[in-house]
PDB file of N, CA and C in Angstrom:
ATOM      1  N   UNK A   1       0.849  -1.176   0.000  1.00  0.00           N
ATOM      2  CA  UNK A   1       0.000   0.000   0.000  1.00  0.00           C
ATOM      3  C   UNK A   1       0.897   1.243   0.000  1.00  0.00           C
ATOM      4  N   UNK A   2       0.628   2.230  -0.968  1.00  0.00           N
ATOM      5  CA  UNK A   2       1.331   3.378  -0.656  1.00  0.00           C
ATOM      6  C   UNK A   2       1.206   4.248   0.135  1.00  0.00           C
ATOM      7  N   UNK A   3       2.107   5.113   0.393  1.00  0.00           N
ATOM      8  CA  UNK A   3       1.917   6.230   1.603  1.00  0.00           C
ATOM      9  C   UNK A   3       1.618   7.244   0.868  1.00  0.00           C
ATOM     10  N   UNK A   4       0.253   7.973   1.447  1.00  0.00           N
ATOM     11  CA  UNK A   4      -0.455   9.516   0.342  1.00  0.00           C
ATOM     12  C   UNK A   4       0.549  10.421   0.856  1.00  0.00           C
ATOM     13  N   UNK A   5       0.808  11.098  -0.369  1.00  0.00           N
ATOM     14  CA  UNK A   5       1.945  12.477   0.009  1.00  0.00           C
ATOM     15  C   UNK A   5       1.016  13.612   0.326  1.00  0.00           C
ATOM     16  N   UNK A   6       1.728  14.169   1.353  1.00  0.00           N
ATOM     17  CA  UNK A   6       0.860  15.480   1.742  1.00  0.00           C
ATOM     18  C   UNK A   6       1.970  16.684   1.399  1.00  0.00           C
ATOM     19  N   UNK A   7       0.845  18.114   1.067  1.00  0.00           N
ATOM     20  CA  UNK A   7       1.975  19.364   0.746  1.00  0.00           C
ATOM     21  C   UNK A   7       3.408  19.417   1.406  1.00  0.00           C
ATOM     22  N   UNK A   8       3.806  19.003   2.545  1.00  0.00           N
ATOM     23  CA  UNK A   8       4.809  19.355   3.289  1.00  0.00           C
ATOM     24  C   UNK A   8       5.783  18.119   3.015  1.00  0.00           C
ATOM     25  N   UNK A   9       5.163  16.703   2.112  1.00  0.00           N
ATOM     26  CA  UNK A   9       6.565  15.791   2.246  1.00  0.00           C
ATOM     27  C   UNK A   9       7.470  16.020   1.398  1.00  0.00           C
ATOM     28  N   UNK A  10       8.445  15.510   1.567  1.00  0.00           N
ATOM     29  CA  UNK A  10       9.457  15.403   0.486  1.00  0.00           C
ATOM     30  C   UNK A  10       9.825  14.671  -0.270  1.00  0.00           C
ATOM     31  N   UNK A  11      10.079  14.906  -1.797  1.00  0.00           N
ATOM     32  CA  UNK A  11       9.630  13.337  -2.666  1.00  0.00           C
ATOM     33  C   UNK A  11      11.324  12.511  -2.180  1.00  0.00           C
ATOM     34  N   UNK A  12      10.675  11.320  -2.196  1.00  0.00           N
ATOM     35  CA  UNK A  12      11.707  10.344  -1.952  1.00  0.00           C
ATOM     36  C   UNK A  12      12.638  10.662  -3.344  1.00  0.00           C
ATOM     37  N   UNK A  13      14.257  10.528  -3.092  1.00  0.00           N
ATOM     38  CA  UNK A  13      15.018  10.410  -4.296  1.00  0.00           C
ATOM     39  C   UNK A  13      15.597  11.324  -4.475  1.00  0.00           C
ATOM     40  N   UNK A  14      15.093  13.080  -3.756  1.00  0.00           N
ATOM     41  CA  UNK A  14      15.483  14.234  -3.548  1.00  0.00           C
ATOM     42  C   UNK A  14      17.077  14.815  -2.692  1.00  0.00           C
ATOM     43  N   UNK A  15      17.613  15.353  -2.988  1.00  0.00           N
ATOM     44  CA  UNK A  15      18.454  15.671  -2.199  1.00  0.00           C
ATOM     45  C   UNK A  15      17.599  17.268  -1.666  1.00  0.00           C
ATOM     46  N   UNK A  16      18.299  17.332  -0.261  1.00  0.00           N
ATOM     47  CA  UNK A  16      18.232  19.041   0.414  1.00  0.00           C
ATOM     48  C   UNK A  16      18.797  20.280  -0.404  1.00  0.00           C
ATOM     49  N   UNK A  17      17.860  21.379  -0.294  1.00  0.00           N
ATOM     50  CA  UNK A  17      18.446  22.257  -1.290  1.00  0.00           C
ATOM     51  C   UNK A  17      19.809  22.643  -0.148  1.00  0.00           C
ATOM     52  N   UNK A  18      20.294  23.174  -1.197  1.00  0.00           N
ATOM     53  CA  UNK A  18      21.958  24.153  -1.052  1.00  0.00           C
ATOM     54  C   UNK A  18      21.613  24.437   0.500  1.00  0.00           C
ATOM     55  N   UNK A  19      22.697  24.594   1.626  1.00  0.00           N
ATOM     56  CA  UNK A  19      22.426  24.664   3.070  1.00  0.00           C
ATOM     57  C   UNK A  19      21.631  26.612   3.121  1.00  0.00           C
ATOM     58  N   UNK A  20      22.795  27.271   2.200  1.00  0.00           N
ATOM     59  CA  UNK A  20      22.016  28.627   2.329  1.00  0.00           C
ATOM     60  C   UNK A  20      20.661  28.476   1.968  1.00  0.00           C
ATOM     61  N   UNK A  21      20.158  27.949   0.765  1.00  0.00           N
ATOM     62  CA  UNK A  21      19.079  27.812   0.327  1.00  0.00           C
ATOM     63  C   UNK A  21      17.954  27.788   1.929  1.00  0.00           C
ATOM     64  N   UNK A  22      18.183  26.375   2.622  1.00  0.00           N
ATOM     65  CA  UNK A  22      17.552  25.944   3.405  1.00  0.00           C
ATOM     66  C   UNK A  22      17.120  26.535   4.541  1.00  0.00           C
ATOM     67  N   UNK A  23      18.311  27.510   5.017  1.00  0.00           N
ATOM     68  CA  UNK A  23      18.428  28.618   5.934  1.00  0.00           C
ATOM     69  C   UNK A  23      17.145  29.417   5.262  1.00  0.00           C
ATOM     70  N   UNK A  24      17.328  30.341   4.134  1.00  0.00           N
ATOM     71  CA  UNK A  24      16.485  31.047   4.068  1.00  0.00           C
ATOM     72  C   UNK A  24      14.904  30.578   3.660  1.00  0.00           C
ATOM     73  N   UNK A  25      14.978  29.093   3.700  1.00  0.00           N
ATOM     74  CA  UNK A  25      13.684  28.975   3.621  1.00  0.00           C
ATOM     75  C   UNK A  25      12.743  28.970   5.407  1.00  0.00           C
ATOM     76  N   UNK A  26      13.754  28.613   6.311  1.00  0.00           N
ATOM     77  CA  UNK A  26      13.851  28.744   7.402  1.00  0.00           C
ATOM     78  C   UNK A  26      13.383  30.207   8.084  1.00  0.00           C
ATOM     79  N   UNK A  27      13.789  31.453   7.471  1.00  0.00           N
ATOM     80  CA  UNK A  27      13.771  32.428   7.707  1.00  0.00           C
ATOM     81  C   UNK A  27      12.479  33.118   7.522  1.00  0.00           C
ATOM     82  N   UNK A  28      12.145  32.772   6.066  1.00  0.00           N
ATOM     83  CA  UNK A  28      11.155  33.631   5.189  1.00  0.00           C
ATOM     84  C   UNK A  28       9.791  33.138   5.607  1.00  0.00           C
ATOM     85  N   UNK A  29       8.576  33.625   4.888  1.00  0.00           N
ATOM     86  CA  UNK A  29       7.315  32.847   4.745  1.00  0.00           C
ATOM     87  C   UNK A  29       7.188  32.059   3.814  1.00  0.00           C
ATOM     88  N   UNK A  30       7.730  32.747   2.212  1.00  0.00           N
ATOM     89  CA  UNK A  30       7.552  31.918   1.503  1.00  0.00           C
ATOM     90  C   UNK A  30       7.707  30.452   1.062  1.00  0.00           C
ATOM     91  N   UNK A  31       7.862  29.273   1.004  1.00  0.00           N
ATOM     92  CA  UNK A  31       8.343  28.140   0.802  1.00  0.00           C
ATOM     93  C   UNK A  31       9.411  28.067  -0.531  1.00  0.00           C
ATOM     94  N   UNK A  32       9.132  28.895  -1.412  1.00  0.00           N
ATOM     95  CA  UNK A  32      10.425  29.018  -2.072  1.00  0.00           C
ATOM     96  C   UNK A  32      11.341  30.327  -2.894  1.00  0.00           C
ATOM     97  N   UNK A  33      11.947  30.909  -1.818  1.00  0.00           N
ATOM     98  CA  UNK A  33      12.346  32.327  -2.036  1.00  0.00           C
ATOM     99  C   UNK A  33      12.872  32.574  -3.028  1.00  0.00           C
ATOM    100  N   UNK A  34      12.679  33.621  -3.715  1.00  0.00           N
ATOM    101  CA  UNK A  34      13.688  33.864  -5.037  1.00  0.00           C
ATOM    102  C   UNK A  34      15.155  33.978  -4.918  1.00  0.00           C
ATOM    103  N   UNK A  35      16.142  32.970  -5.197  1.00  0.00           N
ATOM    104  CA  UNK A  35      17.062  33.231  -5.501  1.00  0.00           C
ATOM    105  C   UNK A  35      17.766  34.841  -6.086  1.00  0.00           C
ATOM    106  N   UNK A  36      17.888  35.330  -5.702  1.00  0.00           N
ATOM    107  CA  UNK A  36      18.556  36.681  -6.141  1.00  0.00           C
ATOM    108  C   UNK A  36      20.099  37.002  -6.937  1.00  0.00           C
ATOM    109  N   UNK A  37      21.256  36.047  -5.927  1.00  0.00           N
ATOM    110  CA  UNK A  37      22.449  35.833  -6.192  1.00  0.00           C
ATOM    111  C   UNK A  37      23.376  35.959  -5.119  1.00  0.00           C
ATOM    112  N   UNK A  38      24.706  36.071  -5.040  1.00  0.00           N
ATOM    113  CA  UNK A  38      25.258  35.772  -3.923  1.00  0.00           C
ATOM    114  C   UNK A  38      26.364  37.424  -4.358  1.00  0.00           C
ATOM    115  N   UNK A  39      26.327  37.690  -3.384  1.00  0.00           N
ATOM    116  CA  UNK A  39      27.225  38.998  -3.131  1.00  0.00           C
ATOM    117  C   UNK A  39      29.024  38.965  -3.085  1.00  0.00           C
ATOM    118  N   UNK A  40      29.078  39.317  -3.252  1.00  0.00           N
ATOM    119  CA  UNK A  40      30.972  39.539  -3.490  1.00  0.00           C
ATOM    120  C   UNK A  40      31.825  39.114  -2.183  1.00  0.00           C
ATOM    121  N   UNK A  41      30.833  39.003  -1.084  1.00  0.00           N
ATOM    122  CA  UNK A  41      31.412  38.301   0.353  1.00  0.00           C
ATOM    123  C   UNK A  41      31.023  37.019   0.325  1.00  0.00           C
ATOM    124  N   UNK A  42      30.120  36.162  -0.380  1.00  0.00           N
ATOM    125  CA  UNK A  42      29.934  35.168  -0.422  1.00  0.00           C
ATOM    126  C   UNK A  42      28.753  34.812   0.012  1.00  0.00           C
ATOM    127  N   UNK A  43      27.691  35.729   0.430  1.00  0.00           N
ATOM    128  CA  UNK A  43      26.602  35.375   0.698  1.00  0.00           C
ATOM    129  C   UNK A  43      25.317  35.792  -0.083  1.00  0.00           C
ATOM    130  N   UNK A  44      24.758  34.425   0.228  1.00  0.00           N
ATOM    131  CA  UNK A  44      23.891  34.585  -0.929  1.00  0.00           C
ATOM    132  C   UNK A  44      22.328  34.873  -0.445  1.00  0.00           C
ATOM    133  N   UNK A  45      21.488  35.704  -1.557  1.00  0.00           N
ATOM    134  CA  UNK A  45      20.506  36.611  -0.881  1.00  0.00           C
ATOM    135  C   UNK A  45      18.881  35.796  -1.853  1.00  0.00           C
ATOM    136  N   UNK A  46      17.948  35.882  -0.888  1.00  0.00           N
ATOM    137  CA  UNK A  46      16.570  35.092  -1.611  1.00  0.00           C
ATOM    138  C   UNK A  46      15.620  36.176  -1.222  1.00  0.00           C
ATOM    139  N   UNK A  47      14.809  36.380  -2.057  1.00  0.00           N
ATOM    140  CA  UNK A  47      13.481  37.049  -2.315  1.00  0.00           C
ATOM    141  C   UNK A  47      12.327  36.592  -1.516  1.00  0.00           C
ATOM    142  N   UNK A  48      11.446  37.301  -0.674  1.00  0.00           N
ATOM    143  CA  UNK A  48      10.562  36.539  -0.282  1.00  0.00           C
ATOM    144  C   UNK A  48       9.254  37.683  -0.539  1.00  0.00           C
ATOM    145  N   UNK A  49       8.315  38.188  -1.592  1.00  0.00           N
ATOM    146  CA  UNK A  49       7.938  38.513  -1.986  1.00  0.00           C
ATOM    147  C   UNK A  49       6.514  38.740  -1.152  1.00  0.00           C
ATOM    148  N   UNK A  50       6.244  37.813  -0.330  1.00  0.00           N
ATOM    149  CA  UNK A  50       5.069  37.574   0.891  1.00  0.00           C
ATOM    150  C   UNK A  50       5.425  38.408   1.880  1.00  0.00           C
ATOM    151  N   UNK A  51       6.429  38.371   2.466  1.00  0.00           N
ATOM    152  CA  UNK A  51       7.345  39.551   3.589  1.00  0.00           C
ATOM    153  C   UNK A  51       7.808  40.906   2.820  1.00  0.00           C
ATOM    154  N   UNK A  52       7.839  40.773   1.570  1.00  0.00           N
ATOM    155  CA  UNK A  52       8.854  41.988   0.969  1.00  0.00           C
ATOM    156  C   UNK A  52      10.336  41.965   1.740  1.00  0.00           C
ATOM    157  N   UNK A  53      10.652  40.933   1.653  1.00  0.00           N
ATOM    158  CA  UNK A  53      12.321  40.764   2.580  1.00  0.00           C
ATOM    159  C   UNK A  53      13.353  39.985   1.631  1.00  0.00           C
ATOM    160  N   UNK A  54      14.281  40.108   2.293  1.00  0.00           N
ATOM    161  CA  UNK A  54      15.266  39.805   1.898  1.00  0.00           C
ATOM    162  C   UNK A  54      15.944  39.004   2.731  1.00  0.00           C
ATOM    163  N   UNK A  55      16.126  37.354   2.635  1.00  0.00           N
ATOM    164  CA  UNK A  55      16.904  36.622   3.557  1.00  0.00           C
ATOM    165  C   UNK A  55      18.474  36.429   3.206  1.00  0.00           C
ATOM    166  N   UNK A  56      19.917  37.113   4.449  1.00  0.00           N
ATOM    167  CA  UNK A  56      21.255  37.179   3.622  1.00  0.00           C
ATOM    168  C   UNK A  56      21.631  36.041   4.067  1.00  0.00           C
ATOM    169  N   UNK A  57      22.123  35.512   3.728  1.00  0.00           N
ATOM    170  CA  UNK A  57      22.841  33.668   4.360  1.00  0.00           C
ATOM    171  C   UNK A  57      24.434  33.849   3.754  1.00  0.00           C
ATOM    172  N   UNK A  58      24.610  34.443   4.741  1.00  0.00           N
ATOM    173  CA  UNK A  58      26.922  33.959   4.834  1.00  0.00           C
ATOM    174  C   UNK A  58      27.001  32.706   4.528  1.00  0.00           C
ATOM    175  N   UNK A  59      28.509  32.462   4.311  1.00  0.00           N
ATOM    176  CA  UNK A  59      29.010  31.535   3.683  1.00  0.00           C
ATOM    177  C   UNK A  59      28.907  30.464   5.122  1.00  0.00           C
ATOM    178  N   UNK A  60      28.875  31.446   6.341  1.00  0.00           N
ATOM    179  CA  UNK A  60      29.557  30.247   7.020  1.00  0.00           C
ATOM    180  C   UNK A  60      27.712  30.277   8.006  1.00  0.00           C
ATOM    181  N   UNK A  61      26.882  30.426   7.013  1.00  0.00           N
ATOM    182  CA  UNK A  61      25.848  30.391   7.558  1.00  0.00           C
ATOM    183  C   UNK A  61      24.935  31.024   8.395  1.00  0.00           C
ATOM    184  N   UNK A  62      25.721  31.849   8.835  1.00  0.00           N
ATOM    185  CA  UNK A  62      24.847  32.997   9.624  1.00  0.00           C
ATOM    186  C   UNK A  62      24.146  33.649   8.647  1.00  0.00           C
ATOM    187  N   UNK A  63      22.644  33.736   9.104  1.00  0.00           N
ATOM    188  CA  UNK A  63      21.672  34.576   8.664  1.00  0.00           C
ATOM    189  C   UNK A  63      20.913  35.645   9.122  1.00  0.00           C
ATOM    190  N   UNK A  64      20.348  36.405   8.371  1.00  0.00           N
ATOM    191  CA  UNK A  64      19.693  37.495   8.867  1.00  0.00           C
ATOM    192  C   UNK A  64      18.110  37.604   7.959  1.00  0.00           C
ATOM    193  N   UNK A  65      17.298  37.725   8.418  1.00  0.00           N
ATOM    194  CA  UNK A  65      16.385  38.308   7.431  1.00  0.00           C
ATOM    195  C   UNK A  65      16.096  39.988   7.787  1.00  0.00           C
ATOM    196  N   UNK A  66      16.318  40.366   6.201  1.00  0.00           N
ATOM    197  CA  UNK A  66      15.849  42.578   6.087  1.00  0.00           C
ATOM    198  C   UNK A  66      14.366  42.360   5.985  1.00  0.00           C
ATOM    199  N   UNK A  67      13.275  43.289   6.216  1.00  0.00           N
ATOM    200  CA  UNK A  67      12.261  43.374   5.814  1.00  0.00           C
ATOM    201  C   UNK A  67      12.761  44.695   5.452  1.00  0.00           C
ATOM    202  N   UNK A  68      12.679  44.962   3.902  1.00  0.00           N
ATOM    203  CA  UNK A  68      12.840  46.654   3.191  1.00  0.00           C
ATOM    204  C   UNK A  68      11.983  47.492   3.759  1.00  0.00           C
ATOM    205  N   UNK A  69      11.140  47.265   4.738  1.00  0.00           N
ATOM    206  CA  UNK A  69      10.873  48.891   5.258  1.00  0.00           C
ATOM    207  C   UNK A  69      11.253  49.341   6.672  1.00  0.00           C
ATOM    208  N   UNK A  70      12.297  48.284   6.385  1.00  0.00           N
ATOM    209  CA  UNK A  70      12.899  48.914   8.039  1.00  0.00           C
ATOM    210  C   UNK A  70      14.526  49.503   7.178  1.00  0.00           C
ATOM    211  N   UNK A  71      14.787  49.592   6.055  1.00  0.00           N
ATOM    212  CA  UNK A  71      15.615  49.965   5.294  1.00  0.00           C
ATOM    213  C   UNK A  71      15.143  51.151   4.798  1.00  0.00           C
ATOM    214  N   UNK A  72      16.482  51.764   4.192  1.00  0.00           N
ATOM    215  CA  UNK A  72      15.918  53.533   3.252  1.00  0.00           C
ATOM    216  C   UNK A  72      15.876  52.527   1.772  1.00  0.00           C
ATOM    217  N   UNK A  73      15.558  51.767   1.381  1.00  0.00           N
ATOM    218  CA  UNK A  73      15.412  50.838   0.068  1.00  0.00           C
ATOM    219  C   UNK A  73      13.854  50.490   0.225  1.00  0.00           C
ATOM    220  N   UNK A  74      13.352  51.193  -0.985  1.00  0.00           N
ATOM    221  CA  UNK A  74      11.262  51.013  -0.784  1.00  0.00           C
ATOM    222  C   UNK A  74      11.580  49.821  -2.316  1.00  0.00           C
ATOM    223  N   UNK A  75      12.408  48.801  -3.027  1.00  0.00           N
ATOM    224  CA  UNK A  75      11.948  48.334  -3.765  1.00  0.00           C
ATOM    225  C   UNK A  75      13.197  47.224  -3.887  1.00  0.00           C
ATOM    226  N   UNK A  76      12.734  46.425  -4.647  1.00  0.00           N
ATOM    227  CA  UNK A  76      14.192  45.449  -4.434  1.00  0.00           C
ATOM    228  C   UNK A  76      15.093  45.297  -5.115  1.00  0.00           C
ATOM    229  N   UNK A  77      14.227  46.111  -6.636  1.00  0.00           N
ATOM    230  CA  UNK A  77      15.821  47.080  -7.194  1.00  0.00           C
ATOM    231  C   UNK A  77      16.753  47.922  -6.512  1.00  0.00           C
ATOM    232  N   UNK A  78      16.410  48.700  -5.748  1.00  0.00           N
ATOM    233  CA  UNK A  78      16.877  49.625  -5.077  1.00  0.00           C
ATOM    234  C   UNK A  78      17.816  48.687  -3.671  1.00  0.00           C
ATOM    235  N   UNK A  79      17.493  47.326  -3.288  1.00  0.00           N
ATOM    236  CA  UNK A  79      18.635  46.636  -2.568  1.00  0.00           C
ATOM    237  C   UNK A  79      19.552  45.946  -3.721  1.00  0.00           C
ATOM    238  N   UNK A  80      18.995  45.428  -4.396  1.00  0.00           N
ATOM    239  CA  UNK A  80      20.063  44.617  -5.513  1.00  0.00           C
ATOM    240  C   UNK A  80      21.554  46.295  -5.850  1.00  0.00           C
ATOM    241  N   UNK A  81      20.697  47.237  -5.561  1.00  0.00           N
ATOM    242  CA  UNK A  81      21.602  48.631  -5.820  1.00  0.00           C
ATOM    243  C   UNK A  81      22.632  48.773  -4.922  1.00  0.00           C
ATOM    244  N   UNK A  82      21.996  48.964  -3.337  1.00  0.00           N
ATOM    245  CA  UNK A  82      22.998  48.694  -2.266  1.00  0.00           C
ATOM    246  C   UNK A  82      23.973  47.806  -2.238  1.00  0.00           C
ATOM    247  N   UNK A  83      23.417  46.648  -2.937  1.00  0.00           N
ATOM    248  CA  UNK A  83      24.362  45.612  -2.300  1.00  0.00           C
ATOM    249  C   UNK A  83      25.465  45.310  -3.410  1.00  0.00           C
ATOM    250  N   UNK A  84      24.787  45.923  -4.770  1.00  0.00           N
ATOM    251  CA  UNK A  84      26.311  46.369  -5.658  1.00  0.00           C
ATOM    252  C   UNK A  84      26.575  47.237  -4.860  1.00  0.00           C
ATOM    253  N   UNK A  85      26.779  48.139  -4.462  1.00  0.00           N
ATOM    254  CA  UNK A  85      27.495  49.308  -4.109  1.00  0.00           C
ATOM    255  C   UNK A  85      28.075  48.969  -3.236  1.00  0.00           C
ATOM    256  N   UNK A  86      28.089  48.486  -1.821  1.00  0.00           N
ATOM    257  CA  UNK A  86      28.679  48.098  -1.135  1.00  0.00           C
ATOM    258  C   UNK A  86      29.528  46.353  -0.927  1.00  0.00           C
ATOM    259  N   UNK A  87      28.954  45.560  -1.179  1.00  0.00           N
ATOM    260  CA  UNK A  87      29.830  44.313  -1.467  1.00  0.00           C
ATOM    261  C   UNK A  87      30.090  43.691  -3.116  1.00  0.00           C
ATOM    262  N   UNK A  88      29.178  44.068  -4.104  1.00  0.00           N
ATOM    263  CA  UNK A  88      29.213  44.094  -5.580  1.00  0.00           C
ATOM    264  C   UNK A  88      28.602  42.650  -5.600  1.00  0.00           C
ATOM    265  N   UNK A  89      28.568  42.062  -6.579  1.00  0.00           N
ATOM    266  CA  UNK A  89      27.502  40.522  -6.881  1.00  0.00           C
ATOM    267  C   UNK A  89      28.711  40.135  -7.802  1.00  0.00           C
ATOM    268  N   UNK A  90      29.292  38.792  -6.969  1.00  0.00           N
ATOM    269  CA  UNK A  90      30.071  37.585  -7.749  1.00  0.00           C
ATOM    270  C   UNK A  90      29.031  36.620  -8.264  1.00  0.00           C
ATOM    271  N   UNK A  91      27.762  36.237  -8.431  1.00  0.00           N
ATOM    272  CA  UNK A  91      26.673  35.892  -9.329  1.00  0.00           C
ATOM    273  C   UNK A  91      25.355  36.688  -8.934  1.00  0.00           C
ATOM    274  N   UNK A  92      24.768  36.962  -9.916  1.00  0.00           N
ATOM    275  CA  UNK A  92      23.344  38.178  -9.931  1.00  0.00           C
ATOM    276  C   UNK A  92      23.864  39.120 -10.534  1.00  0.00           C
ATOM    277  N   UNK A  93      22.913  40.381 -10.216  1.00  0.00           N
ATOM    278  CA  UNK A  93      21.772  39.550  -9.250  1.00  0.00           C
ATOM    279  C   UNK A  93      20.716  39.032 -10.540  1.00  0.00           C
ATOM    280  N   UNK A  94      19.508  38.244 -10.319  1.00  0.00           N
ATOM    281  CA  UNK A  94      19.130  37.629 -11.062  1.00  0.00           C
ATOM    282  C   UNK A  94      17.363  38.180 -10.600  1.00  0.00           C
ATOM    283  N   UNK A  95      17.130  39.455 -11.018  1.00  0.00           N
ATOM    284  CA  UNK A  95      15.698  39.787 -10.675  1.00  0.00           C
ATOM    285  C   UNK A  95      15.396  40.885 -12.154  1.00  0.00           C
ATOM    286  N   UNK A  96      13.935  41.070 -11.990  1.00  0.00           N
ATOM    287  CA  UNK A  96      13.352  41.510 -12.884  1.00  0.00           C
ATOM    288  C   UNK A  96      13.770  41.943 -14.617  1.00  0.00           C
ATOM    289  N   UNK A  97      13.619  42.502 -16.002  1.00  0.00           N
ATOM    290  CA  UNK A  97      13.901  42.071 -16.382  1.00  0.00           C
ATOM    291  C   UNK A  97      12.895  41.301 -17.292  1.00  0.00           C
ATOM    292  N   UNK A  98      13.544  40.934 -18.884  1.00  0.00           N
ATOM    293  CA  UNK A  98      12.570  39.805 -19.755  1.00  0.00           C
ATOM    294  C   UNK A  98      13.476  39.460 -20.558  1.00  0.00           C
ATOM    295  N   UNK A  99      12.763  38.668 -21.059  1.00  0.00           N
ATOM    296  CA  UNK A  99      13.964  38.013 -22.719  1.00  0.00           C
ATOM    297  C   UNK A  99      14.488  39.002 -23.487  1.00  0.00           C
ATOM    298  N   UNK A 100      13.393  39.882 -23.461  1.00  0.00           N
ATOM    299  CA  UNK A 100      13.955  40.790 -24.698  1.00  0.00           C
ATOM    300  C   UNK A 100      14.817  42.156 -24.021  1.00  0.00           C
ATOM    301  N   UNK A 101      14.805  42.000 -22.841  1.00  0.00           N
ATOM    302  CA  UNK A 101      15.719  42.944 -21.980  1.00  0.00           C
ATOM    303  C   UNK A 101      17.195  42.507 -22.526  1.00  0.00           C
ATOM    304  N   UNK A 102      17.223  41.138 -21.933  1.00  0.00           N
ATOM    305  CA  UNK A 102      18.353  40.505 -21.725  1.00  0.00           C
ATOM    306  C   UNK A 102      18.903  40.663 -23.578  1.00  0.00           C
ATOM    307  N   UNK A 103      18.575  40.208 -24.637  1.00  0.00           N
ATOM    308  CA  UNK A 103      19.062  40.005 -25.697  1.00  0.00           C
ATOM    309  C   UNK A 103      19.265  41.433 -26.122  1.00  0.00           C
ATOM    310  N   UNK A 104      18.383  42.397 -25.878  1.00  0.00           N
ATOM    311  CA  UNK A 104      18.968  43.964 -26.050  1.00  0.00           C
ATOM    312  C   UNK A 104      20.169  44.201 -25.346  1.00  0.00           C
ATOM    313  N   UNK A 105      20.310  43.545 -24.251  1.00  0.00           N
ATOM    314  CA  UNK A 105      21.463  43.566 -23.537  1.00  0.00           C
ATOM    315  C   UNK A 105      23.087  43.043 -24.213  1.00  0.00           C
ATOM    316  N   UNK A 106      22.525  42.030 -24.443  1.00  0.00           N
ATOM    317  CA  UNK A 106      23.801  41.030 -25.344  1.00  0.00           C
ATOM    318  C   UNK A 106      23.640  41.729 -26.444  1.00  0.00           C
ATOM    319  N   UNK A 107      23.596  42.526 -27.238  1.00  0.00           N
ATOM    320  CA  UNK A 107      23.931  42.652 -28.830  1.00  0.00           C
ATOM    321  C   UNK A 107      24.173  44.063 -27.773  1.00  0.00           C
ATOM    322  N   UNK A 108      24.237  44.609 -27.134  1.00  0.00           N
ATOM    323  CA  UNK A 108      24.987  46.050 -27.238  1.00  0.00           C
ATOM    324  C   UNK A 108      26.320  45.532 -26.685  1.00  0.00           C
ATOM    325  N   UNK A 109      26.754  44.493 -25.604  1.00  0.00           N
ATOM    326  CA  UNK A 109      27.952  44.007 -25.005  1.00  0.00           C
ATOM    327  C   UNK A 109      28.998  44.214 -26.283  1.00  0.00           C
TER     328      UNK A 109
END
């Protein structure tokens, strides 16, 4: 007889997402935060669009969650901005944006 899966199991065969990943799912409301990208210190930042926050997860795991209105940043362009400016993005950031952004993008490179 099989066992009925309910919303919260996990399919057998799965590995755990990335440990930062897991942290910020830990943090947030959402169940699966937007990946954003990881900052030039090594930590990597997820979207949680339900909170309007931002969960940061260090390399060595310490986390924090921002809610942007306890910040001078009212949008999450405007943190993806900060956080070039102050630590810069070794991958990202990876938010808003379309296909045809991106390919206008590549033919001017």
């Amino acid at each position: 007889m099989s066992k009925s899966a309910t919303p919260t199991s996990k399919s057998v065969g799965t590995t755990d997402a990335h440990p930062q990943e897991r942290i910020a799912r830990e943090l947030l409301t959402q169940g699966r935060p937007l990946f954003l990208g990881v900052d030039g210190e090594g930590a990597a930042h997820y979207w949680d669009s339900y909170e309007f926050a931002v969960a940061v997860v260090a390399r060595d795991n310490r986390a924090e969650k921002v809610p942007l209105a306890d910040t001078p940043y009212e949008t999450l362009a405007g943190w993806c901005e900060y956080t070039q400016d102050e630590r810069g993005w070794a991958v990202g950031p990876h938010v808003g944006g379309n296909i045809v952004d991106d390919l206008a993008r590549g033919l001017n490179a």
